[in-house]
C-alpha atoms as a PDB file:
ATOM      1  CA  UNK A   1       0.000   0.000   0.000  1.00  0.00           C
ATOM      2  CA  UNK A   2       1.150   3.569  -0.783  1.00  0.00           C
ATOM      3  CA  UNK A   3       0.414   6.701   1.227  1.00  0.00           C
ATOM      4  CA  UNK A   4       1.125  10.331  -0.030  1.00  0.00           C
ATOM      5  CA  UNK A   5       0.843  13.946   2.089  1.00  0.00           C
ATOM      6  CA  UNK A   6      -0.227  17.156   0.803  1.00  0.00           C
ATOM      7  CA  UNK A   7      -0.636  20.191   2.879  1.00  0.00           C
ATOM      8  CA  UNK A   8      -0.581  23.718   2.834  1.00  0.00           C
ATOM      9  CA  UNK A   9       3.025  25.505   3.295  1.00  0.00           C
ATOM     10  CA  UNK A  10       1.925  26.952   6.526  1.00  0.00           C
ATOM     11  CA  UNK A  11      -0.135  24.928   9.430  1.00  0.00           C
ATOM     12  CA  UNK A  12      -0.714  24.640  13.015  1.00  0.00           C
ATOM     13  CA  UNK A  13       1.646  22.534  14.414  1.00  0.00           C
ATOM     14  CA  UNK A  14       1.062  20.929  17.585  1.00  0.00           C
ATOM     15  CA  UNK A  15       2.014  17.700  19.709  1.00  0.00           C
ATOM     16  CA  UNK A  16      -1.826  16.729  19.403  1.00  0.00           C
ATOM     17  CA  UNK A  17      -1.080  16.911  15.323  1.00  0.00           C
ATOM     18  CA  UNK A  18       1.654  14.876  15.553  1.00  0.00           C
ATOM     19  CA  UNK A  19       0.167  12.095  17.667  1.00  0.00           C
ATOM     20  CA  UNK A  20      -2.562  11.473  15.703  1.00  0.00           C
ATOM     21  CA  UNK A  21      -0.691  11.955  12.569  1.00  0.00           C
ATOM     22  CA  UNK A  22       1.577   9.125  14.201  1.00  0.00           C
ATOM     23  CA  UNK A  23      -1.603   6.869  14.547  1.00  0.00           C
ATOM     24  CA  UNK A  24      -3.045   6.996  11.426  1.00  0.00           C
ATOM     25  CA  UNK A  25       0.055   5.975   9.975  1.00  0.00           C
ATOM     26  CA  UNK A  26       1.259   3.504  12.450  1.00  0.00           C
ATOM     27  CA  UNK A  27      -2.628   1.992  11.799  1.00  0.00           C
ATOM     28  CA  UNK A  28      -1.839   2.049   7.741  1.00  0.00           C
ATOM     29  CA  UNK A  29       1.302   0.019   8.618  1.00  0.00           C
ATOM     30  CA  UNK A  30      -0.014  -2.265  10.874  1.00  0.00           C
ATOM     31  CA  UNK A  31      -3.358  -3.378   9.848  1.00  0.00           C
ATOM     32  CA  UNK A  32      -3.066  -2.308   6.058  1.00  0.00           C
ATOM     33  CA  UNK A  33       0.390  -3.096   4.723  1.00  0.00           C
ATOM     34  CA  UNK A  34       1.377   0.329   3.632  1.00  0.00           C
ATOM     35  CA  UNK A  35       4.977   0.212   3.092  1.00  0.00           C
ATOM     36  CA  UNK A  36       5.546   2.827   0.703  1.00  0.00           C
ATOM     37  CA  UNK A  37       5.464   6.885   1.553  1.00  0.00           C
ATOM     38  CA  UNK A  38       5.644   9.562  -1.334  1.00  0.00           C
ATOM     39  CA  UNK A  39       6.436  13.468  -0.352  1.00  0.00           C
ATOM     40  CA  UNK A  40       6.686  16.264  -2.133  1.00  0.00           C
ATOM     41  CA  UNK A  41       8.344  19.472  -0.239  1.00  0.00           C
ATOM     42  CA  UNK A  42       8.011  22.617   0.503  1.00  0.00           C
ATOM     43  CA  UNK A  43       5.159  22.431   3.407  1.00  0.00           C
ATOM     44  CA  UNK A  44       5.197  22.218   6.752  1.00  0.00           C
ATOM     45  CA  UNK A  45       2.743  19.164   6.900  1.00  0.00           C
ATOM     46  CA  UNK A  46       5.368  17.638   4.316  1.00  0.00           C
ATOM     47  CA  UNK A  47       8.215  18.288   7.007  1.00  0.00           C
ATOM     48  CA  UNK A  48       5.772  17.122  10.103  1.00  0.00           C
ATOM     49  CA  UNK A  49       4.832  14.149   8.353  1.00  0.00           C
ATOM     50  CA  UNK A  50       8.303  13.143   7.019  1.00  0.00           C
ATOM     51  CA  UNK A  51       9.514  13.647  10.587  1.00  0.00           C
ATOM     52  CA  UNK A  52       6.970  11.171  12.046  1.00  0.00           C
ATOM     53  CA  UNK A  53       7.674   8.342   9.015  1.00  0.00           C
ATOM     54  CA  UNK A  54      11.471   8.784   9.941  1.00  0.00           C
ATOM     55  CA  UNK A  55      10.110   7.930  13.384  1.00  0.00           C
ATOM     56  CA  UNK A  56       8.358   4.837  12.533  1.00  0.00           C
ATOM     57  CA  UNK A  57      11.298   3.891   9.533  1.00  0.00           C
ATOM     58  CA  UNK A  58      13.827   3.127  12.914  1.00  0.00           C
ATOM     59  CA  UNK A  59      10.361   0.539  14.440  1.00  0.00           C
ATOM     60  CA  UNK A  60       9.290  -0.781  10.945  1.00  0.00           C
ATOM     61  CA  UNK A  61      12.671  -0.854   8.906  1.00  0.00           C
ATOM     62  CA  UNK A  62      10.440  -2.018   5.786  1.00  0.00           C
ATOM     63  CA  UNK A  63       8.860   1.353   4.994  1.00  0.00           C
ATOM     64  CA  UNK A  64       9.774   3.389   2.008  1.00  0.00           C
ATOM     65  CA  UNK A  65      10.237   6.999   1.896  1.00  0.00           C
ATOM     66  CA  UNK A  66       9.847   8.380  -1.673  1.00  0.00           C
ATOM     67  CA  UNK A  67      10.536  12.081  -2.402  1.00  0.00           C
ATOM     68  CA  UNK A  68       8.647  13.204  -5.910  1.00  0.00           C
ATOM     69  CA  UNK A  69      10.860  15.981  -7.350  1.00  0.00           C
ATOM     70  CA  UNK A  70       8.417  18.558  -8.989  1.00  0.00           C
ATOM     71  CA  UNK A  71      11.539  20.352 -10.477  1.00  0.00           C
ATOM     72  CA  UNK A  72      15.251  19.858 -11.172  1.00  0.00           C
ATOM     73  CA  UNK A  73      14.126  16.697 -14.006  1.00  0.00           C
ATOM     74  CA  UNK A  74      17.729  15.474 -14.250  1.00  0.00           C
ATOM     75  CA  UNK A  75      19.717  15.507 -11.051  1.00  0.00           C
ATOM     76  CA  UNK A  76      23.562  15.072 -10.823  1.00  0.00           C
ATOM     77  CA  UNK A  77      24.930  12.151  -8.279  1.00  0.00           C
ATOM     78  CA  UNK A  78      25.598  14.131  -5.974  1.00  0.00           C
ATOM     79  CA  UNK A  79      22.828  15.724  -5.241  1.00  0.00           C
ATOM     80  CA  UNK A  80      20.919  12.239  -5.770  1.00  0.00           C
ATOM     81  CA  UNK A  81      23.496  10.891  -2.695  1.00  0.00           C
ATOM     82  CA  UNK A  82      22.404  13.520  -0.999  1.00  0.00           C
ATOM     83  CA  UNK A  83      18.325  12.755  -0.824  1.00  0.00           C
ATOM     84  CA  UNK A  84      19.689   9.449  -0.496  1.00  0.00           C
ATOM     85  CA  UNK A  85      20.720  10.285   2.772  1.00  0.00           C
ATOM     86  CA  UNK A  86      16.874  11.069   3.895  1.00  0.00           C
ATOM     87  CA  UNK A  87      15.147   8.769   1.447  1.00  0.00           C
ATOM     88  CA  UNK A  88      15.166   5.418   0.075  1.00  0.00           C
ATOM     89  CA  UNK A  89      14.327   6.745  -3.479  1.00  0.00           C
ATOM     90  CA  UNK A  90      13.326  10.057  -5.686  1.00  0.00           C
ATOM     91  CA  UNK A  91      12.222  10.151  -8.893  1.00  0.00           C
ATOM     92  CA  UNK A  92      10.724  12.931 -11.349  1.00  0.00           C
ATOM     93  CA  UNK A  93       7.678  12.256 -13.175  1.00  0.00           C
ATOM     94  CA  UNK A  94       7.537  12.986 -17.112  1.00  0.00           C
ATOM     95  CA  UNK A  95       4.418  14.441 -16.313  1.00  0.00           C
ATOM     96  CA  UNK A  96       5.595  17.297 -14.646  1.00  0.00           C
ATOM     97  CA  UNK A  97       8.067  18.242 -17.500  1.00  0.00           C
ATOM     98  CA  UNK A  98       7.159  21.585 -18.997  1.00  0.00           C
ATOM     99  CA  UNK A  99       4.893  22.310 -16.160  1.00  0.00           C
ATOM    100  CA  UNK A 100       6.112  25.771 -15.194  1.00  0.00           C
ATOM    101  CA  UNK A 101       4.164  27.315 -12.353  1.00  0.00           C
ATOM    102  CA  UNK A 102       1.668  24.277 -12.603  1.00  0.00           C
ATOM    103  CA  UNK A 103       4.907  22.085 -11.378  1.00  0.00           C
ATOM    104  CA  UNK A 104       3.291  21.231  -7.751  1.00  0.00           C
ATOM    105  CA  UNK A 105       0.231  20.828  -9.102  1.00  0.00           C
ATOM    106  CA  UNK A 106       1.236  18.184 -11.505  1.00  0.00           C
ATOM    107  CA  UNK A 107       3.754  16.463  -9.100  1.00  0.00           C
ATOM    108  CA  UNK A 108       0.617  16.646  -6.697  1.00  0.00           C
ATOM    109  CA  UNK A 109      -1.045  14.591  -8.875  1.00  0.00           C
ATOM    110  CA  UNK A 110       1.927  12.025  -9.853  1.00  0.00           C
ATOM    111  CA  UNK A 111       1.550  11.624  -6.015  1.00  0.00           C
ATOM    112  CA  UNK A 112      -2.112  10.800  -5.865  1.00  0.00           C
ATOM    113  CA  UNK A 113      -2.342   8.273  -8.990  1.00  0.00           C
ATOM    114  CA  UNK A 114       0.016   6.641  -6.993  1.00  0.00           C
ATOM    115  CA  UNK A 115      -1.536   6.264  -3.953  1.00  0.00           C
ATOM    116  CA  UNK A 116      -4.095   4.320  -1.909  1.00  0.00           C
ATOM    117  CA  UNK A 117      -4.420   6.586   0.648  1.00  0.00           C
ATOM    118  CA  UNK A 118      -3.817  10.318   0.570  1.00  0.00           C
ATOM    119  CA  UNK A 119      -3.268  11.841   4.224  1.00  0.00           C
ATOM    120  CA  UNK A 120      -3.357  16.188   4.034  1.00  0.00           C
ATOM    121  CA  UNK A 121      -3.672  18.987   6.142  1.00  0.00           C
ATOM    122  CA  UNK A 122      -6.309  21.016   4.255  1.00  0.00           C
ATOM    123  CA  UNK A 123      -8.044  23.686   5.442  1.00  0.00           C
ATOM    124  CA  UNK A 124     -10.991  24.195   3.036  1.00  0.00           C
ATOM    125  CA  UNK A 125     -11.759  28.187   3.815  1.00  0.00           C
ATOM    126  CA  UNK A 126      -8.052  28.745   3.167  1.00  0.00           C
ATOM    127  CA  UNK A 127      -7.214  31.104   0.346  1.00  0.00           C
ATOM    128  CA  UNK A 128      -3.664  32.152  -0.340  1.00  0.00           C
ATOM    129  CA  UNK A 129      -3.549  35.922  -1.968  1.00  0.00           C
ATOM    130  CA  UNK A 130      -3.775  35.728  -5.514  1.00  0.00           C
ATOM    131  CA  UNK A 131      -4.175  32.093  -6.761  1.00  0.00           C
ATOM    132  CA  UNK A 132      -6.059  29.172  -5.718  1.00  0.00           C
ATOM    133  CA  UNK A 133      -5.043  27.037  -2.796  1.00  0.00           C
ATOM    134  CA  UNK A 134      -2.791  23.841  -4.868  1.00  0.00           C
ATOM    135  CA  UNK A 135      -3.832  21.748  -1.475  1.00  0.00           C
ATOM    136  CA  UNK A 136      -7.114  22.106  -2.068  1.00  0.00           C
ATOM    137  CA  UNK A 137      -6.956  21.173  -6.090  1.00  0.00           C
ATOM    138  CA  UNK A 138      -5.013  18.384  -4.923  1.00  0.00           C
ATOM    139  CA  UNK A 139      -8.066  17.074  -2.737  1.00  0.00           C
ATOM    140  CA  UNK A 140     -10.656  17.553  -5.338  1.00  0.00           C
ATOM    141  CA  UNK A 141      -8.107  15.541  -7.971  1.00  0.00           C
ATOM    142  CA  UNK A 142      -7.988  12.841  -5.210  1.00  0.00           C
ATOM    143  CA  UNK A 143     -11.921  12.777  -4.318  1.00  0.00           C
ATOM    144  CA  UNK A 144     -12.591  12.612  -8.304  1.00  0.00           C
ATOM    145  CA  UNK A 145     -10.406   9.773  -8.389  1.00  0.00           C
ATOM    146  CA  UNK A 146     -11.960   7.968  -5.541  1.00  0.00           C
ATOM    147  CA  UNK A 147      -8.396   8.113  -2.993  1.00  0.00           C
ATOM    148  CA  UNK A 148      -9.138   7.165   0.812  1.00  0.00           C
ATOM    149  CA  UNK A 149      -8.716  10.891   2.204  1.00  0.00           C
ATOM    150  CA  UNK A 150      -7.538  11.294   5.727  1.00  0.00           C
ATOM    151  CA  UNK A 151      -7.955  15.423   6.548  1.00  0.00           C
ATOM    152  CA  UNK A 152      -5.825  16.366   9.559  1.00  0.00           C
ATOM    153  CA  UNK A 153      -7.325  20.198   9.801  1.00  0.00           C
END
């Protein structure tokens, strides 16, 4: 089973967050089999919730942390080494080639045709000046694709 977190760049962070953010994801292991974890980045639900899979990747060594690049298409080895270091693969989907501003949006989406389950932090009333909230398009791609949502607002 495969899991994926979007979130807004800015949220609430608290210990009563994490915890249950912790559960849900210890549950997935546990009772469902989910093994594999894709992230995206710049958020701080995607740095909350790649802290607590770290945490559970020392308990159940068979997890899989996957970072989806939405830029930077061809890496060098070095810098691949270096997410190496923090994940156990990355990869950069054709899809999001040519994408320009749309490039989260489209990685966003990589994320959730990959998925069984898609765990955010989305608040729905949340409207970032000028543009359209890409957490909340990435929900309504997910419901319209029938994804398990778990919403940690």
């Amino acid at each position: 089973m495969t899991v994926a977190f979007v979130g807004h760049r800015k949220i609430e962070t608290s210990t009563d967050l994490k915890l249950k953010l912790y559960n849900i994801i210890e549950h997935l292991i546990i009772d469902e089999g989910a093994e594999t974890f894709l992230f995206g980045s710049r958020s701080e639900f995607n740095d909350l919730c790649y802290t607590v899979v770290s945490e559970l990747h020392v308990k159940y060594r068979q997890i899989k942390r996957i970072y989806v690049r939405a830029e930077y298409e061809y890496v060098n080895s070095d810098y691949t080494e270096y997410l190496l270091t923090m994940y156990e693969d990355t990869f950069y989907s054709p899809r999001v080639h040519g994408a320009g501003a749309l490039s989260y949006i489209k990685r966003n989406e990589v994320m959730i045709d990959s998925c069984d389950v898609l765990i955010v932090y989305c608040n729905v009333n949340y409207m970032p000046i000028k543009t359209r909230s890409g957490t909340k398009i990435a929900v309504e791609y997910a419901q319209k694709h029938g994804k398990r949502i778990f919403n940690l607002y």
